[in-house]
C-alpha atoms as a PDB file:
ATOM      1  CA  UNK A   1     -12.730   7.359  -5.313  1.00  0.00           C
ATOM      2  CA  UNK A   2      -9.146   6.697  -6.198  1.00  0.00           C
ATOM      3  CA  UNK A   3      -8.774   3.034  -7.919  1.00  0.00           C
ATOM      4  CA  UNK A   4      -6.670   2.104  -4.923  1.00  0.00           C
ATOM      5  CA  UNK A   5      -7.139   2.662  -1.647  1.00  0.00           C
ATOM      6  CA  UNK A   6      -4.003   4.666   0.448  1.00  0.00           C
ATOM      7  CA  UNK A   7      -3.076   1.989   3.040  1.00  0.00           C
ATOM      8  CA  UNK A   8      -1.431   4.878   4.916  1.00  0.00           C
ATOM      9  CA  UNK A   9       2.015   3.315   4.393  1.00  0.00           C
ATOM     10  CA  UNK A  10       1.773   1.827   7.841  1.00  0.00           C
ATOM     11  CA  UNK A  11       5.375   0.329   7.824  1.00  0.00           C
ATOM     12  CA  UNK A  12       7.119   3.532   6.124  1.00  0.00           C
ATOM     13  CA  UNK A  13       7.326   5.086   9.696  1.00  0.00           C
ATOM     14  CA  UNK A  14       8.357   1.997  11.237  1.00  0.00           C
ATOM     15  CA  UNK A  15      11.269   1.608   9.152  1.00  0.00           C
ATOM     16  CA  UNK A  16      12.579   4.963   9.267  1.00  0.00           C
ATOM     17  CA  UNK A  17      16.278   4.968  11.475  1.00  0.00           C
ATOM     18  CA  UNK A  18      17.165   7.525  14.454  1.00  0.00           C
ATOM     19  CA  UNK A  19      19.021   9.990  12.862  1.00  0.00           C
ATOM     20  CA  UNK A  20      21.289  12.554  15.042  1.00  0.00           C
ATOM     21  CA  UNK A  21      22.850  15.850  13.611  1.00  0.00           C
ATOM     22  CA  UNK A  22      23.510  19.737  14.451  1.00  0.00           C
ATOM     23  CA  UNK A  23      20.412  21.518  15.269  1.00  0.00           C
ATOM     24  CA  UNK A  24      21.311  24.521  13.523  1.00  0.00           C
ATOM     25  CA  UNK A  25      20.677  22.936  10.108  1.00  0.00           C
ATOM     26  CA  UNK A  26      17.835  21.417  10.787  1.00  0.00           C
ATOM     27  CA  UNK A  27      15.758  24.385   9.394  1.00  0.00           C
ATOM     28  CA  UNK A  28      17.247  24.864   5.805  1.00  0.00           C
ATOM     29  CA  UNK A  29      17.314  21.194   5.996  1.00  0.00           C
ATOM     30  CA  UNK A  30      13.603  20.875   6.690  1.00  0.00           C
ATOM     31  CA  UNK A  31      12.823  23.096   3.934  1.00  0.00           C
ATOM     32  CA  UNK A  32      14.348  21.419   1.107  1.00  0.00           C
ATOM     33  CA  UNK A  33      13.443  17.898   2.610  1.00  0.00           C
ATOM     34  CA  UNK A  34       9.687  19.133   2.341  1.00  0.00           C
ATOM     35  CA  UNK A  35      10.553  21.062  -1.409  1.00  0.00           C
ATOM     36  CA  UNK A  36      11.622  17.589  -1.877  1.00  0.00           C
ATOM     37  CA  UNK A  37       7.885  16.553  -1.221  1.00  0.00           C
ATOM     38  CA  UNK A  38       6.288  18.618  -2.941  1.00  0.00           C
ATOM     39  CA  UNK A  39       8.287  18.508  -6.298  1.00  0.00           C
ATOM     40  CA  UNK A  40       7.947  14.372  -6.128  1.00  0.00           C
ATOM     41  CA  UNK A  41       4.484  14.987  -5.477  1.00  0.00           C
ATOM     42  CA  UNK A  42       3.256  17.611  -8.145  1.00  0.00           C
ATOM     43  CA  UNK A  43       5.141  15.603 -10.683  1.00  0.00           C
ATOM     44  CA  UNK A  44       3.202  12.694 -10.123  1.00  0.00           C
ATOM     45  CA  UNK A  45       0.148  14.400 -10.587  1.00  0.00           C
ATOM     46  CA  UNK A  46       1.637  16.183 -13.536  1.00  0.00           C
ATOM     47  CA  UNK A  47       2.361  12.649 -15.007  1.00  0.00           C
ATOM     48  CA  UNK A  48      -0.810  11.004 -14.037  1.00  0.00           C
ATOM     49  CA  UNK A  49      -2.907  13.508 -15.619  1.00  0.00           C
ATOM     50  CA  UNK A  50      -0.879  13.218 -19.091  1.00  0.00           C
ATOM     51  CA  UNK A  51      -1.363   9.578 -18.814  1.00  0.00           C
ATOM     52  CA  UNK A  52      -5.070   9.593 -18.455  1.00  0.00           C
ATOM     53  CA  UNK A  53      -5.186  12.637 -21.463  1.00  0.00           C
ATOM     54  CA  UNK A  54      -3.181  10.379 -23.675  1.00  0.00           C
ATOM     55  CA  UNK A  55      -5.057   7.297 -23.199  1.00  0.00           C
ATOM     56  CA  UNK A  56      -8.510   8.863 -22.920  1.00  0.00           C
ATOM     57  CA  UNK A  57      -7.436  11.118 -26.454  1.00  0.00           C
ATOM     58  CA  UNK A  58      -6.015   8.120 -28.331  1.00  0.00           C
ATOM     59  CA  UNK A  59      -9.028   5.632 -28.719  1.00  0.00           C
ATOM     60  CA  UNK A  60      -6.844   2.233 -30.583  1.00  0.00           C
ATOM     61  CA  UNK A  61      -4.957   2.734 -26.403  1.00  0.00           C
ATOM     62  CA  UNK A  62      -8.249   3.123 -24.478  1.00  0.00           C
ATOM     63  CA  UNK A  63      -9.479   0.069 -26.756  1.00  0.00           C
ATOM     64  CA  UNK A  64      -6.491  -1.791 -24.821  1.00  0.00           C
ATOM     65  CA  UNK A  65      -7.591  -1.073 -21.431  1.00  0.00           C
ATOM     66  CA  UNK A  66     -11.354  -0.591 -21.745  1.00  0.00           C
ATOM     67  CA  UNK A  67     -13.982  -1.901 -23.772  1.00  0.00           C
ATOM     68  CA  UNK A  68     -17.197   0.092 -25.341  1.00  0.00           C
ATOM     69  CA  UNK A  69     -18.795   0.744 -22.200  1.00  0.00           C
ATOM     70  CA  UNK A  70     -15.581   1.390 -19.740  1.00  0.00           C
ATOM     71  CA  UNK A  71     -15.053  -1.442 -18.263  1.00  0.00           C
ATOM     72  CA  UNK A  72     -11.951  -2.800 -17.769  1.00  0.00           C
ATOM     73  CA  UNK A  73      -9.892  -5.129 -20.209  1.00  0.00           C
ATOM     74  CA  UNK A  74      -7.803  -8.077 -18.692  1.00  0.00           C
ATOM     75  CA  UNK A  75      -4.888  -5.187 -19.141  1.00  0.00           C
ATOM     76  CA  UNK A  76      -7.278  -2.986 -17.805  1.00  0.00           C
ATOM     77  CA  UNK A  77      -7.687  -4.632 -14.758  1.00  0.00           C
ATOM     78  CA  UNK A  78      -3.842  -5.174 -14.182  1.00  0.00           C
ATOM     79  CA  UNK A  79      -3.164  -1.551 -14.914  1.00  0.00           C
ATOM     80  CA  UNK A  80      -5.693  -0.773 -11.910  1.00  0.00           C
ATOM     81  CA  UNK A  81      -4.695  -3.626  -9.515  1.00  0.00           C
ATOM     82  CA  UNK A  82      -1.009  -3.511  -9.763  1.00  0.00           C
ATOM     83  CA  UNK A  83      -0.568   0.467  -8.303  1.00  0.00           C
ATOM     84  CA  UNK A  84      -1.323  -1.508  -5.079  1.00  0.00           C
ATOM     85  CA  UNK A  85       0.783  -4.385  -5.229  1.00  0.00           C
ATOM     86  CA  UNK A  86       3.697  -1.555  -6.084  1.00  0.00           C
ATOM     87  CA  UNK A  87       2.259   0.452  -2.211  1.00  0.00           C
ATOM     88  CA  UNK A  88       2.942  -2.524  -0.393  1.00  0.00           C
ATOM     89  CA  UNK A  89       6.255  -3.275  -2.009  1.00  0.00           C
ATOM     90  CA  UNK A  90       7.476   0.033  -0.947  1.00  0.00           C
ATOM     91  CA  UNK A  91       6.304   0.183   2.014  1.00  0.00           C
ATOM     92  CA  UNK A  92       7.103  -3.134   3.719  1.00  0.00           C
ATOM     93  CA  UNK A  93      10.116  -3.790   1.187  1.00  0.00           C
ATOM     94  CA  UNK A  94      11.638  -0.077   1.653  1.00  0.00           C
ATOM     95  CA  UNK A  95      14.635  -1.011   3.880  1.00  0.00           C
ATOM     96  CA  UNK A  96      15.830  -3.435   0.930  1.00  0.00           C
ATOM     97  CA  UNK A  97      15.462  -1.069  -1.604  1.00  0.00           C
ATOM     98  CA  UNK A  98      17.711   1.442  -3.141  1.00  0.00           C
ATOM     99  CA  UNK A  99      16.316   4.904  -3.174  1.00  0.00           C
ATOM    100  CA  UNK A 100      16.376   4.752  -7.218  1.00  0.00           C
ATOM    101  CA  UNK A 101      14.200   1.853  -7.466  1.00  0.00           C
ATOM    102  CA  UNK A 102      11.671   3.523  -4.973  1.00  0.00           C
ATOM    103  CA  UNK A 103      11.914   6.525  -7.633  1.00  0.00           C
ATOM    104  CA  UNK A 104      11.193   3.995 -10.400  1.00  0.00           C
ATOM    105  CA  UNK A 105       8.392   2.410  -8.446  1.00  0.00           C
ATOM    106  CA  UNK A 106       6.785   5.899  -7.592  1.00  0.00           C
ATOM    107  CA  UNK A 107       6.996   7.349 -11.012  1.00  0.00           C
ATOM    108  CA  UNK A 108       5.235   3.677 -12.365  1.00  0.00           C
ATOM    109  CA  UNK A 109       2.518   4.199 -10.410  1.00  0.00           C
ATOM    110  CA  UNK A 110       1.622   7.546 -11.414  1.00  0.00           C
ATOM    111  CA  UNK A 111       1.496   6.317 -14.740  1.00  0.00           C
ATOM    112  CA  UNK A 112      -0.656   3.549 -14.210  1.00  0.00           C
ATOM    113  CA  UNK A 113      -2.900   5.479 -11.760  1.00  0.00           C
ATOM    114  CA  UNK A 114      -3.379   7.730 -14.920  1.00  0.00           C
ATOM    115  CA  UNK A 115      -4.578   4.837 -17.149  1.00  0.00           C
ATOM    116  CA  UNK A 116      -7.410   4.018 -14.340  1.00  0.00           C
ATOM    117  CA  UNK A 117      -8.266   7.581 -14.372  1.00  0.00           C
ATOM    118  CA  UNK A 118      -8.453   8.086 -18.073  1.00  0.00           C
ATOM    119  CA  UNK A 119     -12.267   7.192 -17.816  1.00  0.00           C
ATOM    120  CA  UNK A 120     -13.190  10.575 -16.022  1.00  0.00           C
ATOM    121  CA  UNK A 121     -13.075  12.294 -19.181  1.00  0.00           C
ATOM    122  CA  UNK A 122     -15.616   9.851 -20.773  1.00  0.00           C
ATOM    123  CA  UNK A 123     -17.467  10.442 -17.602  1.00  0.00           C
ATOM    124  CA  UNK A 124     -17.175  14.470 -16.868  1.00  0.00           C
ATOM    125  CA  UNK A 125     -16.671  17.089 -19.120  1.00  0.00           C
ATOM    126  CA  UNK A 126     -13.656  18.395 -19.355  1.00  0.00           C
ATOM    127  CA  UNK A 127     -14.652  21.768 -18.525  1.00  0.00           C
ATOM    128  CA  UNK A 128     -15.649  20.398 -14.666  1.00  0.00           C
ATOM    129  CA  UNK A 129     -12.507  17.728 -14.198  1.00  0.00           C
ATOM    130  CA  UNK A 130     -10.072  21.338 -15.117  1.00  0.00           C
ATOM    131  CA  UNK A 131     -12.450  23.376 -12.404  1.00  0.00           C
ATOM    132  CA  UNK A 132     -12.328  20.577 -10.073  1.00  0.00           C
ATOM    133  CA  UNK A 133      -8.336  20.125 -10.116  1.00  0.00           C
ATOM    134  CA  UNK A 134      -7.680  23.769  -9.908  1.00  0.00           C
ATOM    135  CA  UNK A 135     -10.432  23.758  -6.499  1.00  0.00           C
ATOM    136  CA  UNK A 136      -8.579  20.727  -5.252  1.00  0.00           C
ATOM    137  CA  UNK A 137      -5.048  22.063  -5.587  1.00  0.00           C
ATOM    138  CA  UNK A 138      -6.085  25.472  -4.145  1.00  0.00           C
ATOM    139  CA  UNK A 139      -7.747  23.101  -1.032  1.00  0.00           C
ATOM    140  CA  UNK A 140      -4.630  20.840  -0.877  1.00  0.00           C
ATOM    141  CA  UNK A 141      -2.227  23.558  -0.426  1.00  0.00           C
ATOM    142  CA  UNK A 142      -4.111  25.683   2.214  1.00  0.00           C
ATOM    143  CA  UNK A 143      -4.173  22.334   4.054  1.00  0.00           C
ATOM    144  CA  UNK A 144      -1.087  20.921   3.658  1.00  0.00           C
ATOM    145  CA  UNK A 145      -0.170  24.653   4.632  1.00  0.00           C
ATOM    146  CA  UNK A 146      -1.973  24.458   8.228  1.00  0.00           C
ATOM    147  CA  UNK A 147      -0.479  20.881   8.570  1.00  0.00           C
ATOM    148  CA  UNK A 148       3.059  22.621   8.440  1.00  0.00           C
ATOM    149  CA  UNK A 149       2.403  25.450  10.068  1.00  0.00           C
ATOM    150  CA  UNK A 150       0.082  24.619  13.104  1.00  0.00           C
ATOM    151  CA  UNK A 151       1.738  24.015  16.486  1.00  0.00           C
ATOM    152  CA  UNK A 152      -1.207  21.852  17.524  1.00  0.00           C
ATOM    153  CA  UNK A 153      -0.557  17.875  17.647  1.00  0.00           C
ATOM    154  CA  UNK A 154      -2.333  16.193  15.218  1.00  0.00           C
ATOM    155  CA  UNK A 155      -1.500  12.707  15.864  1.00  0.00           C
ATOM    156  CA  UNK A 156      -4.983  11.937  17.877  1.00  0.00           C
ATOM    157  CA  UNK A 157      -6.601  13.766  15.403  1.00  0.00           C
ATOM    158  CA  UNK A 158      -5.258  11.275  12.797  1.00  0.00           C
ATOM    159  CA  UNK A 159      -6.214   8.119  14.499  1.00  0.00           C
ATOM    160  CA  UNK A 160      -9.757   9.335  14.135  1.00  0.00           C
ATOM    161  CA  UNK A 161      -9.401  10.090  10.224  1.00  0.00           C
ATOM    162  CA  UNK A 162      -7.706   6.688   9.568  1.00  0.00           C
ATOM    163  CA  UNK A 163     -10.519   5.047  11.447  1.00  0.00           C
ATOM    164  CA  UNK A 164     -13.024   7.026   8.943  1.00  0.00           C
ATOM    165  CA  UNK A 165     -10.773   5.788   6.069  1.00  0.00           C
ATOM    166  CA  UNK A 166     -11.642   2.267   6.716  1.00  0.00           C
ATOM    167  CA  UNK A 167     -14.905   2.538   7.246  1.00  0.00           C
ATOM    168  CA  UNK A 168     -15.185   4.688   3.584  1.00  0.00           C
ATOM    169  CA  UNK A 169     -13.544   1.337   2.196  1.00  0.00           C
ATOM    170  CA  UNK A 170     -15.652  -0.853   3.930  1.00  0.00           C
ATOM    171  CA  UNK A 171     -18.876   1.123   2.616  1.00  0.00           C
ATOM    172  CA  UNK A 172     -17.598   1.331  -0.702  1.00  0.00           C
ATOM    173  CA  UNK A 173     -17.026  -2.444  -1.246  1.00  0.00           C
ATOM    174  CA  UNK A 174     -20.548  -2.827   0.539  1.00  0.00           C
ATOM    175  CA  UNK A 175     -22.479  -0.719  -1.883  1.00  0.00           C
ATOM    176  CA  UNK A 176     -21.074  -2.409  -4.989  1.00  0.00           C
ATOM    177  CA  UNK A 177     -23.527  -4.942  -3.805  1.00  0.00           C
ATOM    178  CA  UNK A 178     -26.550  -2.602  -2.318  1.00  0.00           C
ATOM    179  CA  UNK A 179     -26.415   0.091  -4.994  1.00  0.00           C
ATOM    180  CA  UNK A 180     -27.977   2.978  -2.626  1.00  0.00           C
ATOM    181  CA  UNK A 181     -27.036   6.506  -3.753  1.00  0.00           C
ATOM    182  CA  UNK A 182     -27.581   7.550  -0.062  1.00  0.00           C
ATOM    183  CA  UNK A 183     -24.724   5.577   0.566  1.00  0.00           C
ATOM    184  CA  UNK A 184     -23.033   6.742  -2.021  1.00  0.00           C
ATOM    185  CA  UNK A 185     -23.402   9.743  -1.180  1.00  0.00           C
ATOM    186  CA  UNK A 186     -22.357   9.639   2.211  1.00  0.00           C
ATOM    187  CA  UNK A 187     -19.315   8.214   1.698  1.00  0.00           C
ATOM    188  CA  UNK A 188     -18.483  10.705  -1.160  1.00  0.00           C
ATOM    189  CA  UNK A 189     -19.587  13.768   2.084  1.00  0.00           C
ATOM    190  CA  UNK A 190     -17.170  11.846   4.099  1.00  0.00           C
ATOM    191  CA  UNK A 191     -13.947  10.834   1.543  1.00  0.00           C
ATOM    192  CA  UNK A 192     -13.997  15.017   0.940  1.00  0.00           C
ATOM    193  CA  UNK A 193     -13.431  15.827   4.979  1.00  0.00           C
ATOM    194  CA  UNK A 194     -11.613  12.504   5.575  1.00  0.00           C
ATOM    195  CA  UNK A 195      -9.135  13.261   2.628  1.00  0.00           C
ATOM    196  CA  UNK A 196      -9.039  16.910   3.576  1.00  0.00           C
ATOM    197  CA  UNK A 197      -7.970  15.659   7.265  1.00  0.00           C
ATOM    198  CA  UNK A 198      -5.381  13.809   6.047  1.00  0.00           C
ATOM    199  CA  UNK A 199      -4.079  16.477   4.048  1.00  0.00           C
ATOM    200  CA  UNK A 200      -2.895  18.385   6.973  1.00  0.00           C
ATOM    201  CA  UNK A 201      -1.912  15.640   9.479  1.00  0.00           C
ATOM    202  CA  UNK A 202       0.105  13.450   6.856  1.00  0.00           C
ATOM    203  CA  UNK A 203       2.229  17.387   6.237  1.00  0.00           C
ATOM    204  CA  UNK A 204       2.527  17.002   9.985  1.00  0.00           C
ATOM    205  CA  UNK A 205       3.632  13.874  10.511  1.00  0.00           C
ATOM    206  CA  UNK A 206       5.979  13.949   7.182  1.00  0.00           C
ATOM    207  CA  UNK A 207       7.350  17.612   8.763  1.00  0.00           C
ATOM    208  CA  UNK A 208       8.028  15.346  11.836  1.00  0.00           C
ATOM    209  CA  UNK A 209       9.331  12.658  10.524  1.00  0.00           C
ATOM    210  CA  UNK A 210      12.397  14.878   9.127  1.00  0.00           C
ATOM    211  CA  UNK A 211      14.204  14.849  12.284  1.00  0.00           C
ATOM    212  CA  UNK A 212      14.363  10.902  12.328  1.00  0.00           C
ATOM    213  CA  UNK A 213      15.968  11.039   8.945  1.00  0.00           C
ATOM    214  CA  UNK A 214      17.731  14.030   8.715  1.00  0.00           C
ATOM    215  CA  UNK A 215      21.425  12.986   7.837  1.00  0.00           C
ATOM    216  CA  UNK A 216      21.207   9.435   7.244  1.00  0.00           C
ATOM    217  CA  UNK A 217      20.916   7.357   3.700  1.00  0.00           C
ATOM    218  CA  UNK A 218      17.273   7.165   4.333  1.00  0.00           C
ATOM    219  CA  UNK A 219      16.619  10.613   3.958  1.00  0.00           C
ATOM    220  CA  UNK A 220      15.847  10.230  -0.117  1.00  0.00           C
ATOM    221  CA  UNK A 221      14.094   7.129   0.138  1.00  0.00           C
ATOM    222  CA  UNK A 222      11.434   9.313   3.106  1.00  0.00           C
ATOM    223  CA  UNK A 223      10.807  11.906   0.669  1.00  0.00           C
ATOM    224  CA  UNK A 224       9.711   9.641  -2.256  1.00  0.00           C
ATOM    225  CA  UNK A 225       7.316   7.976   0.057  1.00  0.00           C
ATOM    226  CA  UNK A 226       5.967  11.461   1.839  1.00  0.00           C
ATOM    227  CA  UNK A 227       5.229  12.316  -2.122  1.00  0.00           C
ATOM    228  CA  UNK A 228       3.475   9.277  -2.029  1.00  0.00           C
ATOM    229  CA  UNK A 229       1.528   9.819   0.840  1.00  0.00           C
ATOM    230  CA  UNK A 230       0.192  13.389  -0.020  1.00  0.00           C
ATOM    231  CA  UNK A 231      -0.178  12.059  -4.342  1.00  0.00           C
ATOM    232  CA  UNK A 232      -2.712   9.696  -2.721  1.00  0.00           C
ATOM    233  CA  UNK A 233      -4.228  12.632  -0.567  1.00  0.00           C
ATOM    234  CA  UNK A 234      -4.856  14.543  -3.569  1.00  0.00           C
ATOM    235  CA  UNK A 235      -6.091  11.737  -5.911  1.00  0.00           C
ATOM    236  CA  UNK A 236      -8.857  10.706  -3.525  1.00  0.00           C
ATOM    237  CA  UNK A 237      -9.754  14.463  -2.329  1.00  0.00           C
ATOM    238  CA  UNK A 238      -9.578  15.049  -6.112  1.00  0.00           C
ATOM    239  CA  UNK A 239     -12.596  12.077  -7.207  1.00  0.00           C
ATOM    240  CA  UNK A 240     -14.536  12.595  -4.023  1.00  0.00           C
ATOM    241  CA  UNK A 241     -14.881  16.748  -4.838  1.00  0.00           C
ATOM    242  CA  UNK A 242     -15.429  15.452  -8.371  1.00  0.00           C
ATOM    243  CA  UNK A 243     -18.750  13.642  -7.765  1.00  0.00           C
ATOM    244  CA  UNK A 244     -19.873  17.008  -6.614  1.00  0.00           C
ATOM    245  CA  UNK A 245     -18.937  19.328  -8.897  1.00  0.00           C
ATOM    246  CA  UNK A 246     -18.353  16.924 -12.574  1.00  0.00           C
ATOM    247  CA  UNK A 247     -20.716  17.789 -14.890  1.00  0.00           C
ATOM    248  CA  UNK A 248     -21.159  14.552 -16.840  1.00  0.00           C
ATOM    249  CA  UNK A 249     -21.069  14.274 -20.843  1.00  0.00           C
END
């Protein structure tokens, strides 16, 4: 699982202003709103994966974050934790922000997220992490695909996987305590369909949410946190397929 938890950005729709405009641009709009995305998106991934490459490959920089065994340093720890003090920042702090600092923000936590994942390649080999992102990235594009494509309403359909995302939390802070690998496993069965859910409604929704936005100075601040949304997707579908299919060192 992803060091931190996607709080589904709760207040990022809440925020977002009625926007009102000609409906004959609305589809070349749409299309480079969601480019937008997608380019925000990949190149967090992009930068997240150097990140963890760098620190894993240079060991006096791993020394700073982990010890001997992989556990966290004090900057360790900071480097995990703060990714989700910078979530809730943008997401309840987005009207006061100006779209370049949510830019900043966004690009920051890629980078960090890529120092907490720098310990899957002391973990996996790094024959099953390239398999893995290639299987994921295949995955996350038919489904983010469907999500755009699909005249069906997802929204109920969403409730439901948001409701399974909890309960995946809840479980995984439980069994830091039980230690069962049935658990464990079970919640890893259940992060792969849950994350794969959310792959196609969150497309939905951030296809949807276009035509609230459309036109108005919120527009760039919507696709930065959309990128957001589906980088988190990814990460998470990413780990949970890689407890499967990691072969470890």
């Amino acid at each position: 699982m992803a060091n931190n938890m996607d709080p589904r950005l709760a207040a990022f729709r809440a925020q977002a202003p009625n926007a009102t405009g000609s409906a004959a641009g609305y589809d070349a709009g749409l299309r480079s709103y969601m480019l937008g995305i997608y380019n925000y998106m990949a190149s967090g991934v992009l930068l997240t994966g150097i990140v963890a490459l760098l620190v894993y490959s240079t060991p006096a920089l791993f020394a700073v974050f982990f010890n001997e065994f992989g556990r966290p340093t004090i900057l360790g720890w900071v480097a995990m934790l703060s990714p989700l003090g910078m979530v809730m920042a943008m997401s309840f702090g987005l009207n006061r922000m100006s779209t370049p600092t949510v830019k900043g923000l966004y690009w920051a936590y890629a980078a960090l997220m890529g120092v907490s994942m720098s310990t899957i390649f002391a973990r996996y080999t790094g024959a099953s992490v390239a398999q893995t992102f290639f299987v994921t990235a295949a995955s996350f594009a038919a489904l983010s695909l469907y999500g755009y494509t699909t005249k069906k309403d997802l929204s109920a359909f969403g409730r439901f996987l948001f409701m399974g995302l909890v309960g995946i939390i809840i479980a995984s802070i439980a069994n830091i305590f039980i230690g069962s690998t049935g658990l464990q496993l079970a919640v890893n069965i259940l992060g792969v369909l849950i994350f794969a859910g959310l792959t196609a409604y969150d497309t939905q929704r951030l296809r949807d949410l276009y035509y609230q936005v459309a036109g108005t100075d919120f527009a760039g601040k919507a696709a930065v946190m959309g990128a957001l949304t589906l980088y988190l997707n990814f990460v998470n579908l990413f780990q949970f397929l890689l407890s499967f299919m990691g072969n470890r060192d």
